[in-house]
Protein backbone atom coordinates (compact mmCIF):
# COMPACT_ATOMS: atom_id res chain seq x y z
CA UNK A 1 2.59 -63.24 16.51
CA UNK A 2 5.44 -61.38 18.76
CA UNK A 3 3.95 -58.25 19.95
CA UNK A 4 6.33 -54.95 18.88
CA UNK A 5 5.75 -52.69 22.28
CA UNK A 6 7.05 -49.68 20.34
CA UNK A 7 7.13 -50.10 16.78
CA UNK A 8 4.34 -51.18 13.96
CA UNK A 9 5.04 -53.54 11.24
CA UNK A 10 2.27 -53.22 8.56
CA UNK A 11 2.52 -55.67 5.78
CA UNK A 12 0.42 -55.29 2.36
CA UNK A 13 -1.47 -58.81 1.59
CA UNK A 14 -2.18 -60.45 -1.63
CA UNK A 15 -5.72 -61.03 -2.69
CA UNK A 16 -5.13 -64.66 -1.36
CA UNK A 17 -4.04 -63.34 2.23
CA UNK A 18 -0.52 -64.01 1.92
CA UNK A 19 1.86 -61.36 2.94
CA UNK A 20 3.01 -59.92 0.06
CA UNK A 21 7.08 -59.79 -0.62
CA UNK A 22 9.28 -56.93 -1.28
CA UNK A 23 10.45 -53.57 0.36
CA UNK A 24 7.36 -51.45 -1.33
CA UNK A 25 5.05 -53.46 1.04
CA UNK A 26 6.34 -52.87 3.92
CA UNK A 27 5.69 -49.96 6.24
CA UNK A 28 7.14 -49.46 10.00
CA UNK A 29 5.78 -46.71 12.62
CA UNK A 30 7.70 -45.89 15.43
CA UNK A 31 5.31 -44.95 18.38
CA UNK A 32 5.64 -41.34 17.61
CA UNK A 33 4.91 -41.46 13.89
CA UNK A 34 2.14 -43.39 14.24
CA UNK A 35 0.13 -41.58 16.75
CA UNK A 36 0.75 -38.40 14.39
CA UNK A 37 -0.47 -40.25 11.18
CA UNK A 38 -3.56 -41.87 13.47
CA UNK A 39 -4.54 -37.97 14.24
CA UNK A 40 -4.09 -37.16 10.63
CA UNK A 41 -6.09 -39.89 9.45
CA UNK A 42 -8.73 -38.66 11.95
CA UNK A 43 -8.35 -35.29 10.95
CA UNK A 44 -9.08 -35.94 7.62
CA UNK A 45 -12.50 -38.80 8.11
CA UNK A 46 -10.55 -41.33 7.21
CA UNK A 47 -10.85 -43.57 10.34
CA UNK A 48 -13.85 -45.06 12.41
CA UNK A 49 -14.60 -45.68 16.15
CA UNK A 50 -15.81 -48.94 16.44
CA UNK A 51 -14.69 -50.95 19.29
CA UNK A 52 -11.84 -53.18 19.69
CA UNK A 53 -13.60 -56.84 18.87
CA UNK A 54 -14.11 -59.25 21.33
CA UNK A 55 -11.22 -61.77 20.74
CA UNK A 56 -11.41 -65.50 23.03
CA UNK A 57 -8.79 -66.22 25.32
CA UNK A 58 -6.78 -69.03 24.55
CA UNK A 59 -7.77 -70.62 27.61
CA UNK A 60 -11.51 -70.72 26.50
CA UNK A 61 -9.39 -73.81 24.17
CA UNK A 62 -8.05 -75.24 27.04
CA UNK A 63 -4.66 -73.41 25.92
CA UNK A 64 -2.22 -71.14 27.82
CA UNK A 65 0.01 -68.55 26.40
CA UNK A 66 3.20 -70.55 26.04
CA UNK A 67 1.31 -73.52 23.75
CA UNK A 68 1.62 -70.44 21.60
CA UNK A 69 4.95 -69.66 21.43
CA UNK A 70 6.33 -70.47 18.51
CA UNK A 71 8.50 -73.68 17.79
CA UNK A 72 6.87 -75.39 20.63
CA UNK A 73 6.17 -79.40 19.76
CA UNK A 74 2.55 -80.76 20.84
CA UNK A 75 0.56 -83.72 20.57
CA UNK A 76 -2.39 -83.80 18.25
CA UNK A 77 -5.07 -82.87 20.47
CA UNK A 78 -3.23 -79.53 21.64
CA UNK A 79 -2.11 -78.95 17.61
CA UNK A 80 -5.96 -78.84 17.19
CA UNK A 81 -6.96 -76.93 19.77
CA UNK A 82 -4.40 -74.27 18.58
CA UNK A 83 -5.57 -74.50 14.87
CA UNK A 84 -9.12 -73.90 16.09
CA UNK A 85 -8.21 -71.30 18.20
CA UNK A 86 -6.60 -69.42 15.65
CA UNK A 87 -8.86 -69.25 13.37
CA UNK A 88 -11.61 -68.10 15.67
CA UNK A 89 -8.99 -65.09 16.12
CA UNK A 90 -7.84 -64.68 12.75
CA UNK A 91 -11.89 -64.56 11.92
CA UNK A 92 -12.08 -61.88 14.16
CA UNK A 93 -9.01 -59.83 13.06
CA UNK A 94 -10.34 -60.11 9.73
CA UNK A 95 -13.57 -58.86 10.24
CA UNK A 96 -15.07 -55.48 8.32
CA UNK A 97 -18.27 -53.92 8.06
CA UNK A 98 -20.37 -54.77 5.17
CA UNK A 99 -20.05 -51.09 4.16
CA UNK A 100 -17.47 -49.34 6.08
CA UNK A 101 -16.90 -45.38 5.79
CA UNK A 102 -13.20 -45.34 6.97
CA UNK A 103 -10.53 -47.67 8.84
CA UNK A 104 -11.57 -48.74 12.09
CA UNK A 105 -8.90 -46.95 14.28
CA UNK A 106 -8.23 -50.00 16.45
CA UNK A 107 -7.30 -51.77 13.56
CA UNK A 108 -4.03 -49.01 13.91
CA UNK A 109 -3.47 -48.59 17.10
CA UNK A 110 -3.16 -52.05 18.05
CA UNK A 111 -0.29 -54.61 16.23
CA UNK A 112 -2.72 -57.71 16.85
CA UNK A 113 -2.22 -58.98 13.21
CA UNK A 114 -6.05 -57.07 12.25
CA UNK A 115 -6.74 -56.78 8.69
CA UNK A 116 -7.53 -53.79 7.34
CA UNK A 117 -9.74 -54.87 3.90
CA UNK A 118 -9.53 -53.17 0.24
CA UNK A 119 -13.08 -51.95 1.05
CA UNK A 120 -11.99 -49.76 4.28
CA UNK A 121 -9.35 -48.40 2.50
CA UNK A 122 -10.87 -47.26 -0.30
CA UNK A 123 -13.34 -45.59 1.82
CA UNK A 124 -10.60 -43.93 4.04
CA UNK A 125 -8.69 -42.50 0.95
CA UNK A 126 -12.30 -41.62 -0.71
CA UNK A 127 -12.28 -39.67 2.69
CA UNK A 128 -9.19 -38.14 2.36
CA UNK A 129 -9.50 -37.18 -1.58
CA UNK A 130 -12.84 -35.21 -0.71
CA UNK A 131 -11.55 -32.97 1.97
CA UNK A 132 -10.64 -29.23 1.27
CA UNK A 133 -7.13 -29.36 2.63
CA UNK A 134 -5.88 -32.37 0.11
CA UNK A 135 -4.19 -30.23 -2.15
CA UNK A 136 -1.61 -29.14 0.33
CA UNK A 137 -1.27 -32.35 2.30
CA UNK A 138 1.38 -33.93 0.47
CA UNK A 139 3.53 -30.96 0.06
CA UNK A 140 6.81 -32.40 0.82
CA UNK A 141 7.80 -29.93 3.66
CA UNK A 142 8.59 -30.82 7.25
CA UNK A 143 7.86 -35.25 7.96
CA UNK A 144 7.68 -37.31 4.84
CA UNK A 145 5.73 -40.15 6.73
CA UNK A 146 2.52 -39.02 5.95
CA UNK A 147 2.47 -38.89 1.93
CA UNK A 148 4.72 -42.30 2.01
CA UNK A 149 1.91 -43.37 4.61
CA UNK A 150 -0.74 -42.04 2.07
CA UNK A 151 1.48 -43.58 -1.16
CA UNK A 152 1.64 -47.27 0.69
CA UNK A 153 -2.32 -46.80 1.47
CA UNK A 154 -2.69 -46.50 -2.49
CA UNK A 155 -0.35 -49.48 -2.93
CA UNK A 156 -2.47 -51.69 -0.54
CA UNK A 157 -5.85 -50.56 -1.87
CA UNK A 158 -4.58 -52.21 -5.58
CA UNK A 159 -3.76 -55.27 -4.10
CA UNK A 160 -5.72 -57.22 -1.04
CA UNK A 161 -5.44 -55.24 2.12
CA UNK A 162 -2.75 -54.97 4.99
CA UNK A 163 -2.13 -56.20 8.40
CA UNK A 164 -0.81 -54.61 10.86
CA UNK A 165 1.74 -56.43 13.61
């Protein structure tokens, strides 16, 4: 996946894991807007500090970067090797704790593709809901990101998750 220095594509999934279509499920952070929704989030419980998983480098498949570029033709045995290797990472972006209490903040702050589950979400707005200072947080005065942040949060709780690129 092409790596966005600056900005954050975050895509609500389906239950299946397909990216699901339409405007409504899609949400972009600039840099700035990001890191201010990342110390709301925090302010309010709703994220976790667990550390940034240990992904394998494609070379541990006998692989280099450009293999995978995309549109680039290979024989069989490299076509496997990148199939294998991407679902060890795709394994590892997916992963969630049986019983997670928030969103685990790398799973933000990073545009690796990491999926952040139904269950982590529900636990981050459970978060959220339960803290004195709710009431006022979505007052539309001043940045609208956060309560469209908060609204698309909703959205991908109902249906399977999101991923953020």
């Amino acid at each position: 996946m092409e790596k966005h220095p600056v900005g954050y594509d975050i895509y609500i999934q389906t239950p299946n894991g397909r990216l699901a279509e339409g405007e409504e499920n899609y949400f972009r952070f600039e840099l700035v807007p990001r890191l201010r929704a990342l110390d709301t989030m925090s302010h309010f419980g709703m994220l976790t500090d667990l550390p940034y998983p240990s992904i394998p480098l494609p070379s541990a498949y006998g692989l280099t970067e450009m293999d995978l570029e995309p549109g680039v033709k290979h024989d069989l045995n490299i076509t496997n090797r990148i199939a294998e290797y991407t679902s060890v990472y795709r394994a590892v972006m997916d992963a969630a704790e049986p019983e997670p209490t928030g969103i685990p903040k790398y799973k933000l702050a990073y545009n690796d593709g990491s999926l952040v589950t139904v269950t982590e979400i529900t636990a981050a707005l459970s978060a959220y809901e339960a803290h004195p200072s709710v009431a006022i947080a979505e007052v539309p005065i001043g940045d609208p990101t956060w309560r469209h942040w908060i609204a698309f949060l909703r959205r991908a709780k109902d249906h399977g998750g999101l991923r953020a690129y």
